[in-house]
PDB file of N, CA and C in Angstrom:
ATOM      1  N   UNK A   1      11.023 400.561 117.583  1.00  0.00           N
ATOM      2  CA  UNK A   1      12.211 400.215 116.856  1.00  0.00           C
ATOM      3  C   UNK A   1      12.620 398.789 117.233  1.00  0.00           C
ATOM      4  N   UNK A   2      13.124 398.198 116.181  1.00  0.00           N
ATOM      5  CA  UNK A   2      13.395 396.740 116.713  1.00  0.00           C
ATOM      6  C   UNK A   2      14.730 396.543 116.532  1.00  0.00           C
ATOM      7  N   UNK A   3      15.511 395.515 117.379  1.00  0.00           N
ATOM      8  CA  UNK A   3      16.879 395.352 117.235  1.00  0.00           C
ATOM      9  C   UNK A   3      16.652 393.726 116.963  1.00  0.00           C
ATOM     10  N   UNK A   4      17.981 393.449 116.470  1.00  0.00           N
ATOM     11  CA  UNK A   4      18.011 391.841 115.823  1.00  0.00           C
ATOM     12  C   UNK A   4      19.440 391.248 116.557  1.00  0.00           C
ATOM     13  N   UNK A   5      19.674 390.007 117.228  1.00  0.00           N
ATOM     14  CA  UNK A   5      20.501 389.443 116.867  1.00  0.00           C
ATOM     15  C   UNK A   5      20.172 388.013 116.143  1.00  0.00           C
ATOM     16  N   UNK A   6      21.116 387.141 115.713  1.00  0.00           N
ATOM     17  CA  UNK A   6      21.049 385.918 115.591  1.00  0.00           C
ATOM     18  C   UNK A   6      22.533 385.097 115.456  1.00  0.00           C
ATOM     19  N   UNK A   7      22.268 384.006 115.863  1.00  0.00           N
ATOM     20  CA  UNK A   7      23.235 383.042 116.115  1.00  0.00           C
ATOM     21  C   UNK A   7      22.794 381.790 115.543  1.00  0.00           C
ATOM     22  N   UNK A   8      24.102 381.832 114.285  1.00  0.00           N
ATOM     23  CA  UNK A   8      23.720 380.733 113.292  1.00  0.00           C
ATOM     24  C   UNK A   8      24.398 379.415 113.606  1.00  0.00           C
ATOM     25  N   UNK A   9      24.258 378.066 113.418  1.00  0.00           N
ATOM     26  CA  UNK A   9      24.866 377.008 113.135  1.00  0.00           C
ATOM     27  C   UNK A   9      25.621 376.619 114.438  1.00  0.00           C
ATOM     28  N   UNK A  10      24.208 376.301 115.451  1.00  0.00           N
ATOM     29  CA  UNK A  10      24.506 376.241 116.875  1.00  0.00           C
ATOM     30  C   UNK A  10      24.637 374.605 116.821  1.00  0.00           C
ATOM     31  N   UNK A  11      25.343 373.782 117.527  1.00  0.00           N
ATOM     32  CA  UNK A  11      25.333 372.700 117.653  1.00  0.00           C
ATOM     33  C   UNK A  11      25.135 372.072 118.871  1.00  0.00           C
ATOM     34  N   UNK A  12      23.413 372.210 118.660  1.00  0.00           N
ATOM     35  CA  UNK A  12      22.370 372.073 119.825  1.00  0.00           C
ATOM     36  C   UNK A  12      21.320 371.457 119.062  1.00  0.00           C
ATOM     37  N   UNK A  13      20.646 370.676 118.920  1.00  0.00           N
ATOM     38  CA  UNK A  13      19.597 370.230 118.405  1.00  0.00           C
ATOM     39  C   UNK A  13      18.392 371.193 118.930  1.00  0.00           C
ATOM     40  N   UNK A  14      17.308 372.023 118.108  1.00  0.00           N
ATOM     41  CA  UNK A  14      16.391 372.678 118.263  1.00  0.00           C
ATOM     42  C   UNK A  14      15.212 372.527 119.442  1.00  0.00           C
ATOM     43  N   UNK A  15      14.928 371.088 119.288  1.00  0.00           N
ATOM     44  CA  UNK A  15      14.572 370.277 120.668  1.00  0.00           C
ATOM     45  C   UNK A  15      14.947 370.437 121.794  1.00  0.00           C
ATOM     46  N   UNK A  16      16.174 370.902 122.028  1.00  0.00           N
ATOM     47  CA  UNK A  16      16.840 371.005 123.538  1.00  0.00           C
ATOM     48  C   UNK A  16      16.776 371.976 123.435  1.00  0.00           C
ATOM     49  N   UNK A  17      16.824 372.765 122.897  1.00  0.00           N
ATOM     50  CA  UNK A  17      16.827 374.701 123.119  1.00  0.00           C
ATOM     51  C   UNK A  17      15.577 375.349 123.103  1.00  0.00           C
ATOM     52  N   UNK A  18      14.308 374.717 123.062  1.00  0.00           N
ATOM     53  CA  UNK A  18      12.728 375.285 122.793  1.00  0.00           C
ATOM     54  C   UNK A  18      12.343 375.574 124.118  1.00  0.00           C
ATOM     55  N   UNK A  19      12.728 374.275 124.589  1.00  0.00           N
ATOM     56  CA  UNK A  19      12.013 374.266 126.424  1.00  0.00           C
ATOM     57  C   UNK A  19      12.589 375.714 127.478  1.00  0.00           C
ATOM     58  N   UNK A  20      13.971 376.043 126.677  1.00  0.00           N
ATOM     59  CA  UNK A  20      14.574 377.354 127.443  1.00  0.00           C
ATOM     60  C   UNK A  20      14.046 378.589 126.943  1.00  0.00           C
ATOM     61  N   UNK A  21      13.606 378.639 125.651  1.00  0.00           N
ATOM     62  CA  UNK A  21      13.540 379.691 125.234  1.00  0.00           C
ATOM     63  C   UNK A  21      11.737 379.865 125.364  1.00  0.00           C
ATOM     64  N   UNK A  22      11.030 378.986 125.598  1.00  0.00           N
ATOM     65  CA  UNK A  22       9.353 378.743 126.279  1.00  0.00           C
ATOM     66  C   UNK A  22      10.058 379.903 127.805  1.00  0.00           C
ATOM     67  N   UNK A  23      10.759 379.524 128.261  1.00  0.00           N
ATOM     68  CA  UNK A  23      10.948 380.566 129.812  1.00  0.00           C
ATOM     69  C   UNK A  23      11.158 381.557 129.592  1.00  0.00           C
ATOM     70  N   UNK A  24      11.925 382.356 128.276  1.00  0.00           N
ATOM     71  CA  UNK A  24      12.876 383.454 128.144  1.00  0.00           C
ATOM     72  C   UNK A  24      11.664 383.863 127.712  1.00  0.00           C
ATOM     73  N   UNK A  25      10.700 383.984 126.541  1.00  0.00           N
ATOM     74  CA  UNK A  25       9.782 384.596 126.289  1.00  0.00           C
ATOM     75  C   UNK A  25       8.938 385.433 127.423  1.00  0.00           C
ATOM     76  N   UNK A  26       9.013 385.068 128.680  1.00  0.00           N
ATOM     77  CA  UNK A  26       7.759 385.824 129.273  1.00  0.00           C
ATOM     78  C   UNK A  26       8.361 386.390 130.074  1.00  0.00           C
ATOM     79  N   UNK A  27       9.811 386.570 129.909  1.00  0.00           N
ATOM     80  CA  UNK A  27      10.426 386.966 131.102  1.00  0.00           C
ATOM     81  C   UNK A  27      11.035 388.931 130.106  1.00  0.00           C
ATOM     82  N   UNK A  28      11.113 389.951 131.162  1.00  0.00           N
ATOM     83  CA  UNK A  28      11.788 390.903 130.596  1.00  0.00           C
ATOM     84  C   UNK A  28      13.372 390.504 129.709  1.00  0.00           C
ATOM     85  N   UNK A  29      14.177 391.064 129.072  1.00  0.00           N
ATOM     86  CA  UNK A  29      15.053 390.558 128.491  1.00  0.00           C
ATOM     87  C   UNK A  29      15.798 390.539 129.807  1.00  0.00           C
ATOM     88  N   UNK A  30      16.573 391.767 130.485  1.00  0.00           N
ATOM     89  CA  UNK A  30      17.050 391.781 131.615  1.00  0.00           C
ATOM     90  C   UNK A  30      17.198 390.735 132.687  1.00  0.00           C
ATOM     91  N   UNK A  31      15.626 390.360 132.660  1.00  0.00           N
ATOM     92  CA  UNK A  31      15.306 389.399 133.716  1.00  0.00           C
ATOM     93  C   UNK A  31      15.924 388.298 133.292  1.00  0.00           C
ATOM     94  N   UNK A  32      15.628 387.748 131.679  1.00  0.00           N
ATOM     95  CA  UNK A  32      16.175 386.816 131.414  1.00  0.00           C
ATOM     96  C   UNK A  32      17.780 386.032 131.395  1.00  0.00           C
ATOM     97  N   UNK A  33      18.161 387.281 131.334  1.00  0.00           N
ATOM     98  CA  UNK A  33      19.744 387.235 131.339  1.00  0.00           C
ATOM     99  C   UNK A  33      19.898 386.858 133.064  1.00  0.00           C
ATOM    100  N   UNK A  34      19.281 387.238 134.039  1.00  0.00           N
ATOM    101  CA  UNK A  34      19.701 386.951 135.417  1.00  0.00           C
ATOM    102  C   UNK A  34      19.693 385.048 135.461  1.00  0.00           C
ATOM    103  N   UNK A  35      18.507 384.721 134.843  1.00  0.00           N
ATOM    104  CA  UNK A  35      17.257 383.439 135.255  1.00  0.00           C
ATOM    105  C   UNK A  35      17.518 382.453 134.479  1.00  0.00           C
ATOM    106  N   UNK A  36      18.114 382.197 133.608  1.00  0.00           N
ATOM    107  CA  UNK A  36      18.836 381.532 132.537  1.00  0.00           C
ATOM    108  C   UNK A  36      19.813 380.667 132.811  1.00  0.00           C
ATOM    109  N   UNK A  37      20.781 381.377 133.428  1.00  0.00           N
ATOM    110  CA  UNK A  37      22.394 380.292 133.670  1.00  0.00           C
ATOM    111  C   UNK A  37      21.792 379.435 135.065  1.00  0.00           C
ATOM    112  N   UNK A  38      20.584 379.727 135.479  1.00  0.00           N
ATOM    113  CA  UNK A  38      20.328 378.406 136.632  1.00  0.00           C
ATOM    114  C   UNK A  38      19.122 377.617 136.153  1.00  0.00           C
ATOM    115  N   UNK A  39      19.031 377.625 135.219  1.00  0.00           N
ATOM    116  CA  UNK A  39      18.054 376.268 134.686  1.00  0.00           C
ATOM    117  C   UNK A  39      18.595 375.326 134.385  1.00  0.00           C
ATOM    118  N   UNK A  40      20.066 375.154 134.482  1.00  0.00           N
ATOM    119  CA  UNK A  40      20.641 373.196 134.357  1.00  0.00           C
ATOM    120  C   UNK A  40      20.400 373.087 133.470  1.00  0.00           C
ATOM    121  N   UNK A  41      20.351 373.569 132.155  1.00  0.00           N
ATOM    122  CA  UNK A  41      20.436 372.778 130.985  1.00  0.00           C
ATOM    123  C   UNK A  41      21.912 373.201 129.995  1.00  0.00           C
ATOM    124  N   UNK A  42      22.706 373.138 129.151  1.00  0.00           N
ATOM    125  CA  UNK A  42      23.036 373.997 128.129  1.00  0.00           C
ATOM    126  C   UNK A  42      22.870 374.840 127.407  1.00  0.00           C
ATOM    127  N   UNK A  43      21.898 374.502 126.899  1.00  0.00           N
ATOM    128  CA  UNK A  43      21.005 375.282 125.897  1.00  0.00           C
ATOM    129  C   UNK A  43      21.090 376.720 126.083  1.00  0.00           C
ATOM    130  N   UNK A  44      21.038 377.121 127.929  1.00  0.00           N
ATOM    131  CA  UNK A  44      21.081 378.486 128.271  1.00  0.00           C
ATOM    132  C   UNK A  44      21.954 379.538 127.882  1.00  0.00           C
ATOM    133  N   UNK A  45      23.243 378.768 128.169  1.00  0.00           N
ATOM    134  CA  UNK A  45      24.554 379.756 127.847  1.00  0.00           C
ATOM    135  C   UNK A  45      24.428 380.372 126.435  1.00  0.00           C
ATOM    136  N   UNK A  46      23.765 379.672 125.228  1.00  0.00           N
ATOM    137  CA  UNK A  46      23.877 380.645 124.069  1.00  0.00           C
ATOM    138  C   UNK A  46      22.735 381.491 123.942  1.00  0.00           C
ATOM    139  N   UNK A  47      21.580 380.934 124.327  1.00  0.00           N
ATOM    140  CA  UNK A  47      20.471 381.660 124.498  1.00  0.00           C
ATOM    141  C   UNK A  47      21.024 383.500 124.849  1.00  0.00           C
ATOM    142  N   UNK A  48      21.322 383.048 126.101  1.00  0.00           N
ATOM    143  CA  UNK A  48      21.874 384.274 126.807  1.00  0.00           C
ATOM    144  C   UNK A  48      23.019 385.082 126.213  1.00  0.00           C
ATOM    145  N   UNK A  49      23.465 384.766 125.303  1.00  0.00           N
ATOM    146  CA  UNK A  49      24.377 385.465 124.618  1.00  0.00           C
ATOM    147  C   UNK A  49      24.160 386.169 123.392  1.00  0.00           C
ATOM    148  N   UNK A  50      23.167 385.716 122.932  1.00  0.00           N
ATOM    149  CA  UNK A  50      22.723 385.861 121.452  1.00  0.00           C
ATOM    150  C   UNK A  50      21.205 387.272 122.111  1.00  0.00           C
ATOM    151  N   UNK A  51      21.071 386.711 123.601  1.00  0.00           N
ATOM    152  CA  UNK A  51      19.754 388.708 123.971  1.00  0.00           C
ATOM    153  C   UNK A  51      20.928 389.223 124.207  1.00  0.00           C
ATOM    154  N   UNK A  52      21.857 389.206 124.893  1.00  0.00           N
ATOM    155  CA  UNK A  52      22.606 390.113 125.321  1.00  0.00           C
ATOM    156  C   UNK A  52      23.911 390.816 124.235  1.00  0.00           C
ATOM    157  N   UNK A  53      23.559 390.138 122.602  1.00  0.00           N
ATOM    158  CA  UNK A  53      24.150 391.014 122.119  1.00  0.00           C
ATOM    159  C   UNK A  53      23.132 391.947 121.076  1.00  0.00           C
ATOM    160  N   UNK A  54      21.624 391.305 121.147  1.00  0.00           N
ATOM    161  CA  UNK A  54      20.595 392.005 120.620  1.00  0.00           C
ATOM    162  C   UNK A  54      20.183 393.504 121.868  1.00  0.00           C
ATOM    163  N   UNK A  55      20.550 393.074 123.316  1.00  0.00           N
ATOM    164  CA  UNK A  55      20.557 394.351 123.985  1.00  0.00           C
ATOM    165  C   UNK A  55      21.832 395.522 123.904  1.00  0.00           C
ATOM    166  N   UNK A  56      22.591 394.682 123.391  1.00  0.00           N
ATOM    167  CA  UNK A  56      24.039 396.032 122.925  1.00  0.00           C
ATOM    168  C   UNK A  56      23.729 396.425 121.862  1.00  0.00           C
ATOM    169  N   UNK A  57      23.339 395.563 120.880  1.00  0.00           N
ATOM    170  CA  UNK A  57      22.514 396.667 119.964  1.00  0.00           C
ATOM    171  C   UNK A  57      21.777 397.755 120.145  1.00  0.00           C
ATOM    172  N   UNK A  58      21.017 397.502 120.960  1.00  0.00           N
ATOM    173  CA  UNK A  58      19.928 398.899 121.133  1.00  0.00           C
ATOM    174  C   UNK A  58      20.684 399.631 122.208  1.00  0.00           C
ATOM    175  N   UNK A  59      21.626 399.120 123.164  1.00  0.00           N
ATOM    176  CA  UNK A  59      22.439 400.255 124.400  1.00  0.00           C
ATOM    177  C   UNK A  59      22.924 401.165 122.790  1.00  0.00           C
ATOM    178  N   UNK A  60      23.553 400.584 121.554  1.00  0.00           N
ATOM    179  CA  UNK A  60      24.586 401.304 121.134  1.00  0.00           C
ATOM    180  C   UNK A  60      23.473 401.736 120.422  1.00  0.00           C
ATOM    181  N   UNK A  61      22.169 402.337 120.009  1.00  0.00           N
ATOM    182  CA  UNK A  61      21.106 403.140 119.426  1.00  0.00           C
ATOM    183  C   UNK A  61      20.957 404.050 120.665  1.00  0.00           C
ATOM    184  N   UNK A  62      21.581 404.071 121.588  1.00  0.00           N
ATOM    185  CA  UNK A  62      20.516 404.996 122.510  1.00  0.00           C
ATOM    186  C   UNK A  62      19.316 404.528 123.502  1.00  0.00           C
ATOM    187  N   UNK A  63      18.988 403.385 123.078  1.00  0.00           N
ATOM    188  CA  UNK A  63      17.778 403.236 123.920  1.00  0.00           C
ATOM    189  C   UNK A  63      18.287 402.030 125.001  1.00  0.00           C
ATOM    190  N   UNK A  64      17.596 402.270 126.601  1.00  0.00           N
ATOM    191  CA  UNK A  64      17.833 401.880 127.925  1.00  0.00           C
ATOM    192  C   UNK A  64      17.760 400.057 127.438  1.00  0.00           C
ATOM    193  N   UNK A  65      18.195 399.520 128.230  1.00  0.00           N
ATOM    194  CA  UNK A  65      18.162 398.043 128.267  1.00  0.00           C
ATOM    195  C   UNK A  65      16.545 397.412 129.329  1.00  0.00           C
ATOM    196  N   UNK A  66      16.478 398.733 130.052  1.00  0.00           N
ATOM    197  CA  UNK A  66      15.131 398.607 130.660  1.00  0.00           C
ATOM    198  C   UNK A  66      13.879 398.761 130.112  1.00  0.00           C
ATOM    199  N   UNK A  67      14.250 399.219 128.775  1.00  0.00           N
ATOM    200  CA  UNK A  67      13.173 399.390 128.012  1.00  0.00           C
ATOM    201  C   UNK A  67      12.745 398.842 126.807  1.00  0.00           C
ATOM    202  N   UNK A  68      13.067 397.306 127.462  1.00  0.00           N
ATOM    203  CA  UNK A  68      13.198 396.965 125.645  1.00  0.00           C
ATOM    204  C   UNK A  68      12.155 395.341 126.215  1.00  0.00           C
ATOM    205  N   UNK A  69      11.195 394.560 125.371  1.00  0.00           N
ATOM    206  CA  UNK A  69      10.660 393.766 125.713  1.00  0.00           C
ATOM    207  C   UNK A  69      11.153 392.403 124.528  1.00  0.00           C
ATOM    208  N   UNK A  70      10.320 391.430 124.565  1.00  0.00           N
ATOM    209  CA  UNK A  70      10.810 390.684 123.632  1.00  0.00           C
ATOM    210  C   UNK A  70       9.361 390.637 122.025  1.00  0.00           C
ATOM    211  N   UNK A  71      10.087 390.666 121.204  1.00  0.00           N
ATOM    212  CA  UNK A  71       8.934 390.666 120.201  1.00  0.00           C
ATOM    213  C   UNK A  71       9.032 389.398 119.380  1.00  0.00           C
ATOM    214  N   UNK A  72      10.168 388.594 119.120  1.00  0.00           N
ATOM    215  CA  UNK A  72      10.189 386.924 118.851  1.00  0.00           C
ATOM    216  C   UNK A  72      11.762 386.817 119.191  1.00  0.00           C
ATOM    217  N   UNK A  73      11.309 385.545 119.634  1.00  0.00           N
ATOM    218  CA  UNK A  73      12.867 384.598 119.904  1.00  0.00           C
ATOM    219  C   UNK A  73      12.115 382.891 119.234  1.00  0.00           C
ATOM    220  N   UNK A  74      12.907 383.058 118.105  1.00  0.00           N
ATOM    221  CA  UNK A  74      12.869 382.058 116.878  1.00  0.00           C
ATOM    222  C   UNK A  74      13.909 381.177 117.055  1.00  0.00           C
ATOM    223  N   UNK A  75      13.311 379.718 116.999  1.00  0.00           N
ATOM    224  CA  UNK A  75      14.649 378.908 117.160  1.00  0.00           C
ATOM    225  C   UNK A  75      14.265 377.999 116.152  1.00  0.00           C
ATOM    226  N   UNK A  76      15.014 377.620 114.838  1.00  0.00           N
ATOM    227  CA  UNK A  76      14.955 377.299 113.703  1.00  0.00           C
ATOM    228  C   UNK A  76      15.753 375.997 113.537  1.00  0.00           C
ATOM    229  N   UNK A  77      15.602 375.380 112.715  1.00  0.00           N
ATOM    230  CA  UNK A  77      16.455 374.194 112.560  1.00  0.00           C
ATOM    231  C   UNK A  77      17.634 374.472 111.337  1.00  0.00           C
ATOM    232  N   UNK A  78      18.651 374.012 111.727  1.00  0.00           N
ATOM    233  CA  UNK A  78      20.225 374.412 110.555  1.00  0.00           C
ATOM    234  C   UNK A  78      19.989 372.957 109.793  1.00  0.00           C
ATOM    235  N   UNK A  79      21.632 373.027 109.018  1.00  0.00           N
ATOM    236  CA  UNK A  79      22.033 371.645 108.073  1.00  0.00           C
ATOM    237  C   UNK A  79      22.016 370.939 109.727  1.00  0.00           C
ATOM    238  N   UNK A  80      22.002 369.628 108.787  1.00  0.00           N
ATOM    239  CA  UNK A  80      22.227 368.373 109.980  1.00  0.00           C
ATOM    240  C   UNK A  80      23.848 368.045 109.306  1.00  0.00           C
ATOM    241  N   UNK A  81      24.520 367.302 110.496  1.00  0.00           N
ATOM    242  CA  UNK A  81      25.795 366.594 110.284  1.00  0.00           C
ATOM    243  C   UNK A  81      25.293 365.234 109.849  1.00  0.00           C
ATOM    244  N   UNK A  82      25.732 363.992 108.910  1.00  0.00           N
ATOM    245  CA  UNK A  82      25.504 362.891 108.948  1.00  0.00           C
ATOM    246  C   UNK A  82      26.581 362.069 109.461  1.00  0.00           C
ATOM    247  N   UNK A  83      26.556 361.586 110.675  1.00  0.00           N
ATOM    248  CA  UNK A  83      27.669 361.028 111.464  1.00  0.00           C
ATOM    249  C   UNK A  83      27.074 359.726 111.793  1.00  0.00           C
ATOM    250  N   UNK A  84      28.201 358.377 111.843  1.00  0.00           N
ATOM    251  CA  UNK A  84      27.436 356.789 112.019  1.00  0.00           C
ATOM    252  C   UNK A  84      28.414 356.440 113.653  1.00  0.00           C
ATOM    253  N   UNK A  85      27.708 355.452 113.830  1.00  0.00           N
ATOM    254  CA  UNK A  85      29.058 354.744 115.218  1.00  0.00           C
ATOM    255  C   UNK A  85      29.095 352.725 114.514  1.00  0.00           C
ATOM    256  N   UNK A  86      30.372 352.604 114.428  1.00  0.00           N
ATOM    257  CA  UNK A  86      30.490 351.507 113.556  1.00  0.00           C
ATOM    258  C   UNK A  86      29.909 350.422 114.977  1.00  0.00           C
ATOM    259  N   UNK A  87      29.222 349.334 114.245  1.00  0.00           N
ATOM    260  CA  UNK A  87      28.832 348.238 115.415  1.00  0.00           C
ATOM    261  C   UNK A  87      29.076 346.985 115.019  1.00  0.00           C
ATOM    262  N   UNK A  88      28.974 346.242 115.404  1.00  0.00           N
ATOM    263  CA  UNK A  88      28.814 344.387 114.395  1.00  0.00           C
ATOM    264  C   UNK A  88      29.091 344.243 113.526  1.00  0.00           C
ATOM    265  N   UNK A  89      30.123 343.410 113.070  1.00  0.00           N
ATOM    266  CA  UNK A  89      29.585 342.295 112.004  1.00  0.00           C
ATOM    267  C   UNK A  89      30.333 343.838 110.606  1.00  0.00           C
ATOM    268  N   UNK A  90      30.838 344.917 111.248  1.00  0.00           N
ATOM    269  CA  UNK A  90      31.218 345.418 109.483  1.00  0.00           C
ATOM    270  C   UNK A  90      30.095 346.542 109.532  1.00  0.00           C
ATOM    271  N   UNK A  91      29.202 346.746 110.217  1.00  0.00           N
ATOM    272  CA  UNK A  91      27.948 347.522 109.954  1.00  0.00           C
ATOM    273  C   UNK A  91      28.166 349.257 110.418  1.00  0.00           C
ATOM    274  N   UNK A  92      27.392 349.926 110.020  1.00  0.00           N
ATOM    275  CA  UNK A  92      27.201 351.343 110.860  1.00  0.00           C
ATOM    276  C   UNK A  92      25.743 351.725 110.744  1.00  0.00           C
ATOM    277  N   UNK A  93      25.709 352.373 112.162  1.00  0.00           N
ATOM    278  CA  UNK A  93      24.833 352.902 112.331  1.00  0.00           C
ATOM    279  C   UNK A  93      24.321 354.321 112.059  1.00  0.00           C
ATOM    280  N   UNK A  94      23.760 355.051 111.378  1.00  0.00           N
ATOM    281  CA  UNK A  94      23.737 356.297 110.829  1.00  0.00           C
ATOM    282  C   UNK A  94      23.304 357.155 112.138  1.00  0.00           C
ATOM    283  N   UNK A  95      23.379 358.574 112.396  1.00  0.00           N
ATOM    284  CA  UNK A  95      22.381 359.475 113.336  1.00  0.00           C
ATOM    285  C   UNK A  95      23.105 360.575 112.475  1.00  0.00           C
ATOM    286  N   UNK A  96      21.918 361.676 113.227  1.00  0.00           N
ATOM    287  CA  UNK A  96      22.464 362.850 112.586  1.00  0.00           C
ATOM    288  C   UNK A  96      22.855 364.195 113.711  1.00  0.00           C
ATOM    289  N   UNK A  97      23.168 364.657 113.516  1.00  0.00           N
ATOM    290  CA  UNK A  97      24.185 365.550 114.323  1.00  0.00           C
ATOM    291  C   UNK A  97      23.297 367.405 113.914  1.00  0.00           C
ATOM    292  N   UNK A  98      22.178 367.573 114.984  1.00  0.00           N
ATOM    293  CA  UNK A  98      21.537 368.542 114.217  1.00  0.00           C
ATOM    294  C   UNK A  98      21.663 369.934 114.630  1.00  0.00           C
ATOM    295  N   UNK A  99      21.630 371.083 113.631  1.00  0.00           N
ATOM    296  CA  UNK A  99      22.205 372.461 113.946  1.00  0.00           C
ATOM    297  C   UNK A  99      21.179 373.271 114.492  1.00  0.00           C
ATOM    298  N   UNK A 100      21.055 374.498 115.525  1.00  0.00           N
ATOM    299  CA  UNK A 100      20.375 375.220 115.212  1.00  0.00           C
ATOM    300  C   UNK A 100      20.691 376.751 114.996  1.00  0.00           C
ATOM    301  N   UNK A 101      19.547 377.273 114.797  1.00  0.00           N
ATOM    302  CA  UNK A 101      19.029 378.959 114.697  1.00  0.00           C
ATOM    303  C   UNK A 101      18.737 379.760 115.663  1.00  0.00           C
ATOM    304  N   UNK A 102      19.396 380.698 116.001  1.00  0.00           N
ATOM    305  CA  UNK A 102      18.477 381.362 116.851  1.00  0.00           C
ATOM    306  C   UNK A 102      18.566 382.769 116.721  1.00  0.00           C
ATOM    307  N   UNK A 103      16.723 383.555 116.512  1.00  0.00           N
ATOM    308  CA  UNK A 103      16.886 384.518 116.118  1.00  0.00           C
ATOM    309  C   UNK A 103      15.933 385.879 117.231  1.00  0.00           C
ATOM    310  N   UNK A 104      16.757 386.442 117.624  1.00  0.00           N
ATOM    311  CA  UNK A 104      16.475 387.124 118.914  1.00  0.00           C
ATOM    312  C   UNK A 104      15.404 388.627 118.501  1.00  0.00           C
ATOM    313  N   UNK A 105      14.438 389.119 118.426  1.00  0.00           N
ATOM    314  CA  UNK A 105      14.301 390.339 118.110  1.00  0.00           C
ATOM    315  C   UNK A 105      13.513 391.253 119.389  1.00  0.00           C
ATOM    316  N   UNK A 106      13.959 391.872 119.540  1.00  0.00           N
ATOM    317  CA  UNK A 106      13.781 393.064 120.722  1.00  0.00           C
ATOM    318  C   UNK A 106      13.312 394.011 120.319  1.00  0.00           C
ATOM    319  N   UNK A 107      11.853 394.655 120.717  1.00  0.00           N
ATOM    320  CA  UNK A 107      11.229 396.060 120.546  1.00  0.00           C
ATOM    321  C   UNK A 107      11.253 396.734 121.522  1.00  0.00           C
ATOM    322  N   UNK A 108      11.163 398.290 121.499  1.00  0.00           N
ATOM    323  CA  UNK A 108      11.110 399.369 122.951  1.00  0.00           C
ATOM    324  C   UNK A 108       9.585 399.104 122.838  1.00  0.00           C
ATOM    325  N   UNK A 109       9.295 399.374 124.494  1.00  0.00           N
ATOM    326  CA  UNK A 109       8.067 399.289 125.208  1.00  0.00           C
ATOM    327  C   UNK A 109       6.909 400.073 124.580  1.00  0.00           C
ATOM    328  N   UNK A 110       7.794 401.057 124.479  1.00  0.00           N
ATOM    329  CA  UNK A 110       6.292 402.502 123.444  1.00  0.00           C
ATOM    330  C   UNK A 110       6.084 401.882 122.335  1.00  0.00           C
ATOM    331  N   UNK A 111       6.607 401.006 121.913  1.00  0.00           N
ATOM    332  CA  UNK A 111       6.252 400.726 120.106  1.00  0.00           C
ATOM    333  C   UNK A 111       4.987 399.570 120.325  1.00  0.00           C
ATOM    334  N   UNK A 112       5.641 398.898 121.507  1.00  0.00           N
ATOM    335  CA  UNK A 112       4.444 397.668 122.011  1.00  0.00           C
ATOM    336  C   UNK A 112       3.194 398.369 122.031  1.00  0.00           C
ATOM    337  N   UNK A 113       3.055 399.238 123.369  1.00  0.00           N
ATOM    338  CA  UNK A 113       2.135 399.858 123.669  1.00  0.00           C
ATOM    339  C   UNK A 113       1.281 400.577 122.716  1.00  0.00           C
ATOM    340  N   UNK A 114       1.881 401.513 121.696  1.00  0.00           N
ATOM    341  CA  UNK A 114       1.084 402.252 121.240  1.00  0.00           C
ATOM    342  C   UNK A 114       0.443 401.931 119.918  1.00  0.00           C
ATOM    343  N   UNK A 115       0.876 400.303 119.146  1.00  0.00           N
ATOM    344  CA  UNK A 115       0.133 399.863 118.357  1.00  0.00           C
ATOM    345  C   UNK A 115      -1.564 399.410 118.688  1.00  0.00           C
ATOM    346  N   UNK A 116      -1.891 400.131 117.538  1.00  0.00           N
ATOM    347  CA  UNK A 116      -3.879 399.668 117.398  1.00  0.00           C
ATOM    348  C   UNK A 116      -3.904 398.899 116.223  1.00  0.00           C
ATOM    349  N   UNK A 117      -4.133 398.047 116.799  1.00  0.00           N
ATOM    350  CA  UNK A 117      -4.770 396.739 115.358  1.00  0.00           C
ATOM    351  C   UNK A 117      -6.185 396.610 115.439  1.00  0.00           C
ATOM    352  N   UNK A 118      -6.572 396.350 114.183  1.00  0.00           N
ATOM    353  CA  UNK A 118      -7.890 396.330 113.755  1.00  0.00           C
ATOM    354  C   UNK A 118      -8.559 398.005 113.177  1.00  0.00           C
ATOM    355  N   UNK A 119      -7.747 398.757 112.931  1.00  0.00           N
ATOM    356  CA  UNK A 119      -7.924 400.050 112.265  1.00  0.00           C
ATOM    357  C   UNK A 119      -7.535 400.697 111.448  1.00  0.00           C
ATOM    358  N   UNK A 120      -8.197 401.501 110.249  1.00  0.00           N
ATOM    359  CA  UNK A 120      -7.676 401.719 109.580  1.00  0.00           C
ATOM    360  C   UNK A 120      -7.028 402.691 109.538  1.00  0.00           C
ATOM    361  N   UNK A 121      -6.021 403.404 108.611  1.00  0.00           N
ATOM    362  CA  UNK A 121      -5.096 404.632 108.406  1.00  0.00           C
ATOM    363  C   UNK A 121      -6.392 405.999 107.986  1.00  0.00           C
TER     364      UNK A 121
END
């Protein structure tokens, strides 16, 4: 069974949030939630909020928080802001101000385990 969260229209550029979520992948969800708020970056605090409301999802199905692994954590790119900083002479400088996605999905351990690929029905 799979549970979903996601957290839309983060204002984090996708770039800064990949390198955290490269760690969260190999880690149990559990684990991840411990290992997260000490990596010094930002990026962590939503990370960690967005498994830990994909693990209340499945506490509120019934199934253990110990038993749940990760099956994708998707981090997507949103709208961009178009924001300038005025400089010289009358001029501006354009940058953009970019959003992201993040989309958490959690499977129980037996569903991992007991798929056979490469066979037919």
């Amino acid at each position: 069974m799979e549970f979903i969260a996601t957290q839309k229209y983060l204002l984090l550029s996708p770039k800064k949030i990949r390198p955290i979520v490269d760690i969260a992948k190999n880690l149990a969800p559990t684990r991840a939630i411990e290992v997260l708020p000490f990596t010094g970056k930002r990026a962590a605090e939503p990370i960690v909020k967005v498994i830990k409301t994909a693990i209340a999802n499945a506490v509120q199905k019934g199934i253990s928080a110990d038993d749940l692994v990760f099956k994708e954590i998707r981090v997507s790119e949103g709208p961009r802001l178009k924001r300038g900083r005025p400089v010289s002479r009358g001029r501006w400088h354009p940058f953009k101000r970019r959003m992201s996605h993040i989309r958490v999905v959690l499977e129980t351990v037996a569903v991992k385990k007991g798929v056979k690929r490469g066979t037919k029905n």
